[in-house]
Protein backbone atom coordinates (compact mmCIF):
# COMPACT_ATOMS: atom_id res chain seq x y z
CA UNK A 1 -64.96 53.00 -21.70
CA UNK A 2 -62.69 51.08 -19.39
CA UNK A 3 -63.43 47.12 -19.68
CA UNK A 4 -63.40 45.78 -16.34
CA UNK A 5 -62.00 42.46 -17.06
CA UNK A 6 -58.57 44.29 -18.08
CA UNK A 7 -57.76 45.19 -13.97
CA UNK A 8 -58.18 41.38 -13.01
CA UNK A 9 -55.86 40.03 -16.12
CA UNK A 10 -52.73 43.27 -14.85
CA UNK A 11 -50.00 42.21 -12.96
CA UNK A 12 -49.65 39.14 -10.53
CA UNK A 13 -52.22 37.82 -8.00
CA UNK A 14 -50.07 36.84 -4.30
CA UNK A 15 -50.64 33.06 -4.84
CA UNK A 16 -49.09 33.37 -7.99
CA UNK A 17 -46.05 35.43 -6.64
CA UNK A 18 -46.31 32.58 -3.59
CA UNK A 19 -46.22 29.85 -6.14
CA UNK A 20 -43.19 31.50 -8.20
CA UNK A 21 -41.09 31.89 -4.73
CA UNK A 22 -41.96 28.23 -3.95
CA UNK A 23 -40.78 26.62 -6.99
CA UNK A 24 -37.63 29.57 -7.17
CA UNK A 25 -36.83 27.99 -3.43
CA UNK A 26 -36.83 24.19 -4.87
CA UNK A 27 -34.71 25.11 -7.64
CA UNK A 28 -32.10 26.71 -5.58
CA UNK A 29 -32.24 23.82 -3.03
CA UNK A 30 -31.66 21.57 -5.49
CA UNK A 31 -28.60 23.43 -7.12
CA UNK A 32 -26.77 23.78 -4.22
CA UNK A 33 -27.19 20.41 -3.03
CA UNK A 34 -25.95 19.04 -6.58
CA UNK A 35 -23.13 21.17 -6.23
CA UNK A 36 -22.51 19.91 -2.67
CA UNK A 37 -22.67 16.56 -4.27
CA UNK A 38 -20.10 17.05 -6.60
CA UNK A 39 -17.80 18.79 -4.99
CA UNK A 40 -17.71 15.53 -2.70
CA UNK A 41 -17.51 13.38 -5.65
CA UNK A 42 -14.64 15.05 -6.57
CA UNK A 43 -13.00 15.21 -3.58
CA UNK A 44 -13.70 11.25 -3.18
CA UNK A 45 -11.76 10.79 -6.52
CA UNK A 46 -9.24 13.23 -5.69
CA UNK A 47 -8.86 11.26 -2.63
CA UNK A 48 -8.84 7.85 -4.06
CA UNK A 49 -6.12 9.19 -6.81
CA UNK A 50 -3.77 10.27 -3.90
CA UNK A 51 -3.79 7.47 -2.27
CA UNK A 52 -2.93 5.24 -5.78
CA UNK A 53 -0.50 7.42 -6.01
CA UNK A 54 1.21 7.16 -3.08
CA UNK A 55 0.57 3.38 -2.97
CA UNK A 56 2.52 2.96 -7.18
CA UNK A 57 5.26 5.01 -5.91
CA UNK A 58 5.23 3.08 -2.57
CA UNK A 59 5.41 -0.60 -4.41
CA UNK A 60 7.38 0.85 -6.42
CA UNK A 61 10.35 1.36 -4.00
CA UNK A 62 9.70 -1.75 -1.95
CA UNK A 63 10.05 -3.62 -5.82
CA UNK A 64 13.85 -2.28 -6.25
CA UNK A 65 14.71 -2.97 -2.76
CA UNK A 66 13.13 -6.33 -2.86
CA UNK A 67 14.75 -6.84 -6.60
CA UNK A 68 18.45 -5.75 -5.74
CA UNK A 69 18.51 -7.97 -2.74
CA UNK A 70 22.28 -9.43 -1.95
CA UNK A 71 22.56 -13.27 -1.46
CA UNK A 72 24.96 -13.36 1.57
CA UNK A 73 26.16 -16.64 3.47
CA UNK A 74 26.55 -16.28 7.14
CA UNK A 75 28.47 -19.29 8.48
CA UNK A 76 27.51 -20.59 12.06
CA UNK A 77 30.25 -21.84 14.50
CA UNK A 78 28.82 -25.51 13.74
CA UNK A 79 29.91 -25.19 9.94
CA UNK A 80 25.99 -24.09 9.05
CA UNK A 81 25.66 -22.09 6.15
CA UNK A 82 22.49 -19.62 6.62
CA UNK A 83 21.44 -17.45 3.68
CA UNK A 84 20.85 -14.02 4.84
CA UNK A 85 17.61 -13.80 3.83
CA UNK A 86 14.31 -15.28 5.70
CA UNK A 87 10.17 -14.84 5.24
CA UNK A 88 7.00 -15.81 5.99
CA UNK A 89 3.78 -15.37 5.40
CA UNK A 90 3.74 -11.97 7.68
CA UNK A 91 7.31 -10.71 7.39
CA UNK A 92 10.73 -10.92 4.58
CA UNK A 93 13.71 -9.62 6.06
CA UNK A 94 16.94 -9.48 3.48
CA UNK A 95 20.35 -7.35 2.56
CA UNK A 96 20.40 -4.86 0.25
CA UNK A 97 22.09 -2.09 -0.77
CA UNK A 98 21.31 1.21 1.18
CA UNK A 99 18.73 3.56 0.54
CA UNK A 100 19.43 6.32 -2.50
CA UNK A 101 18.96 9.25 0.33
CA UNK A 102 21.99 7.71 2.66
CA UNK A 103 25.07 9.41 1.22
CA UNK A 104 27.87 7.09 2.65
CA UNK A 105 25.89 3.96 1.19
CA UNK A 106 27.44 0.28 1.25
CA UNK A 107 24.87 -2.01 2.59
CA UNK A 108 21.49 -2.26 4.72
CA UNK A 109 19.14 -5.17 6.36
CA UNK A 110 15.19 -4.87 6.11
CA UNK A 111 12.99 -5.70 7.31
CA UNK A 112 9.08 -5.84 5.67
CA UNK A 113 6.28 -6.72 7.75
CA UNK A 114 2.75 -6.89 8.53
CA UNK A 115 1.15 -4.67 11.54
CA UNK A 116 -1.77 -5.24 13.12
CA UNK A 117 -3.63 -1.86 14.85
CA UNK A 118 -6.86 -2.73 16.26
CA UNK A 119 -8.47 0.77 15.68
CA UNK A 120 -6.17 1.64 12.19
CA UNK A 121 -6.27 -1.71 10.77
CA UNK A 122 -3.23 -3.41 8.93
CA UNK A 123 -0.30 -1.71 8.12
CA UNK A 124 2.93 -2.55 5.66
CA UNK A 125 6.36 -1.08 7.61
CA UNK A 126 9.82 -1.00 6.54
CA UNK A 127 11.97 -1.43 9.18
CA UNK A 128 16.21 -0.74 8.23
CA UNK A 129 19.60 -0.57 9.55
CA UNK A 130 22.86 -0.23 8.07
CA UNK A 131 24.40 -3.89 7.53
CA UNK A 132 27.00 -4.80 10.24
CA UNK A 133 29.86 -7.28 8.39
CA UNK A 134 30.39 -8.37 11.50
CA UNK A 135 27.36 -9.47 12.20
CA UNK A 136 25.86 -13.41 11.33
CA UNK A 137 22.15 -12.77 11.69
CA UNK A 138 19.60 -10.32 11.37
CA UNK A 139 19.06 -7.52 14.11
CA UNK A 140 15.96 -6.07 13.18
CA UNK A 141 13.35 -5.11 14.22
CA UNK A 142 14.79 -4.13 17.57
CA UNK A 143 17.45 -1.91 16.15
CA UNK A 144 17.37 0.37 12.97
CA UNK A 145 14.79 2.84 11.99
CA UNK A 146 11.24 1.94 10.67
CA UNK A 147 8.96 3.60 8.05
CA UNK A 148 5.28 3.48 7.56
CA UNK A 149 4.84 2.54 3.77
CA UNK A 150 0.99 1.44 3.77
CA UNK A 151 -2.12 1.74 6.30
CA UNK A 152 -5.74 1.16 6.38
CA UNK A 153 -5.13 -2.43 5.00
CA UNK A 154 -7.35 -5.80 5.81
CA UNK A 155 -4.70 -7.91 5.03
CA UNK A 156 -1.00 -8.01 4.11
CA UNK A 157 0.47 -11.65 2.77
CA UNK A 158 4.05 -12.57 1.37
CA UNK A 159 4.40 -15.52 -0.25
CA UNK A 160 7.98 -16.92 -1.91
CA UNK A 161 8.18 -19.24 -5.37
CA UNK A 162 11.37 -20.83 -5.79
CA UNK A 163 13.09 -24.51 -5.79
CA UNK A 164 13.23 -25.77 -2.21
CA UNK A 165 15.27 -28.51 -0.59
CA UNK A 166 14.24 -32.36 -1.91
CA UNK A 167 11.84 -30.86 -4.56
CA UNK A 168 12.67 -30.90 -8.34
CA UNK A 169 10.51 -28.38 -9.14
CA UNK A 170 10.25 -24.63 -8.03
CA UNK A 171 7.03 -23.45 -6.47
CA UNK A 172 5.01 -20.99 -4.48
CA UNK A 173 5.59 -21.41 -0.86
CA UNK A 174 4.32 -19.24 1.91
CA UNK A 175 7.68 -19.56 4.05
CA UNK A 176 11.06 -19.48 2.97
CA UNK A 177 14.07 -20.57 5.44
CA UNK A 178 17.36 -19.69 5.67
CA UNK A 179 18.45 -23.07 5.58
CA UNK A 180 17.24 -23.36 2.57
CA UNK A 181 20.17 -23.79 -0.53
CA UNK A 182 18.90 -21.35 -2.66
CA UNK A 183 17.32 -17.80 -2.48
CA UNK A 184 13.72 -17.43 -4.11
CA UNK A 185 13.37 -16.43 -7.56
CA UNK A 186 10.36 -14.16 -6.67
CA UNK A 187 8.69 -12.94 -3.87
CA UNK A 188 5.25 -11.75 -3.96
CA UNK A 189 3.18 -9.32 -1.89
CA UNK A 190 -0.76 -9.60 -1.70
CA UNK A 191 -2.54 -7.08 0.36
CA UNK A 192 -6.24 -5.90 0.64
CA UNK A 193 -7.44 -2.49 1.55
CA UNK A 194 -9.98 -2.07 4.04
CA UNK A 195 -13.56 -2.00 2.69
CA UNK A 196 -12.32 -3.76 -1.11
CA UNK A 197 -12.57 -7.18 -1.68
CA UNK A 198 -10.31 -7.23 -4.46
CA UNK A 199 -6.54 -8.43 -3.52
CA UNK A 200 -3.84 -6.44 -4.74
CA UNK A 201 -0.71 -8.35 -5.83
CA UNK A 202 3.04 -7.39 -6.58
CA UNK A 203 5.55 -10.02 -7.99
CA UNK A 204 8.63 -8.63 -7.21
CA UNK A 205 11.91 -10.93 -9.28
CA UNK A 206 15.05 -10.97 -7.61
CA UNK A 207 17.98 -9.93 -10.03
CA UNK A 208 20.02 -11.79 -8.58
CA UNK A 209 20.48 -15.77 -7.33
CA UNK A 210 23.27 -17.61 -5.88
């Protein structure tokens, strides 16, 4: 004798197999979307690793331009003796010796300096020329080549410590003239990226003093 109760407990009823689907559908949903989720994480850190990259090996190169500068003398018609190098708070310009990629090499100006792009935001350029001996004062930036070095900045700042003219001891000065009788003993370069609040800083010495 067949027992009647055994054909309602066989298979599955259709809410069941409804229910099943449902809660199959959620779980997929929710799979992809974490894997959505971090494959943009990752991409976010990739990101952000590039662009550290790029911005060490970027200091990087502005430090042993910076550090190798020359201390040259340019002497005016009126006896004035002008040190080669000159800065503020928004540009340094300086000789140095030429970049490794130029073959012939001797001797180049630069030319660092702060650009303002209403739509990009801040950027850090290198302007550079080859030196001219024949030459008593700085020609960039309207000559010479210029490189993009940093963008998508909120703020760029250079800033100069050294012993200035009546003062007995050095200090940090956001200006540094060429009248001045000695070159600084460091220069330093604070910039913030746009959408940190934490200022970057790179204290660059100068090897060399006169």
């Amino acid at each position: 004798m067949i027992n009647p109760k055994s054909n309602n407990s066989a298979g599955f009823t259709l809410l069941e197999i409804m229910i099943a689907l449902l809660l199959l559908a959620v779980i997929t949903t929710t799979s992809v979307s974490m894997l959505f989720l971090n494959i943009k994480g990752w991409e976010r850190v990739a990101d952000n690793s590039d662009r550290q990259l790029a911005e060490l090996l970027t200091m990087a190169r502005v430090e042993q331009i910076i550090r190798n500068m020359i201390p040259l003398n340019w002497q005016q018609q009126n006896r004035t003796r002008l040190l080669s190098f000159t800065g503020d708070a928004r540009q340094v310009q300086f000789i140095a010796p030429a970049p490794q990629q130029y073959q012939p090499g001797g001797l180049f100006e630069y030319r660092l300096a702060l650009e303002d792009d209403f739509e990009q935001g801040a950027s850090l350029v290198l302007d550079y020329i080859p030196y001219n001996p024949k030459k008593s004062q700085f020609v960039l930036p309207q000559e010479g080549r210029r490189r993009l070095l940093l963008s998508g900045l909120e703020h760029v700042e250079f800033s100069y410590f050294g012993l200035l003219p009546n003062r007995n001891e050095p200090e940090w000065n956001d200006a540094w003239e060429q009248l001045n009788n000695n070159y600084p003993e460091l220069v330093k370069i604070s910039f913030t990226e746009v959408g940190t609040s934490r200022p970057r800083e790179k204290i660059v010495r100068i090897r060399r003093s006169d």
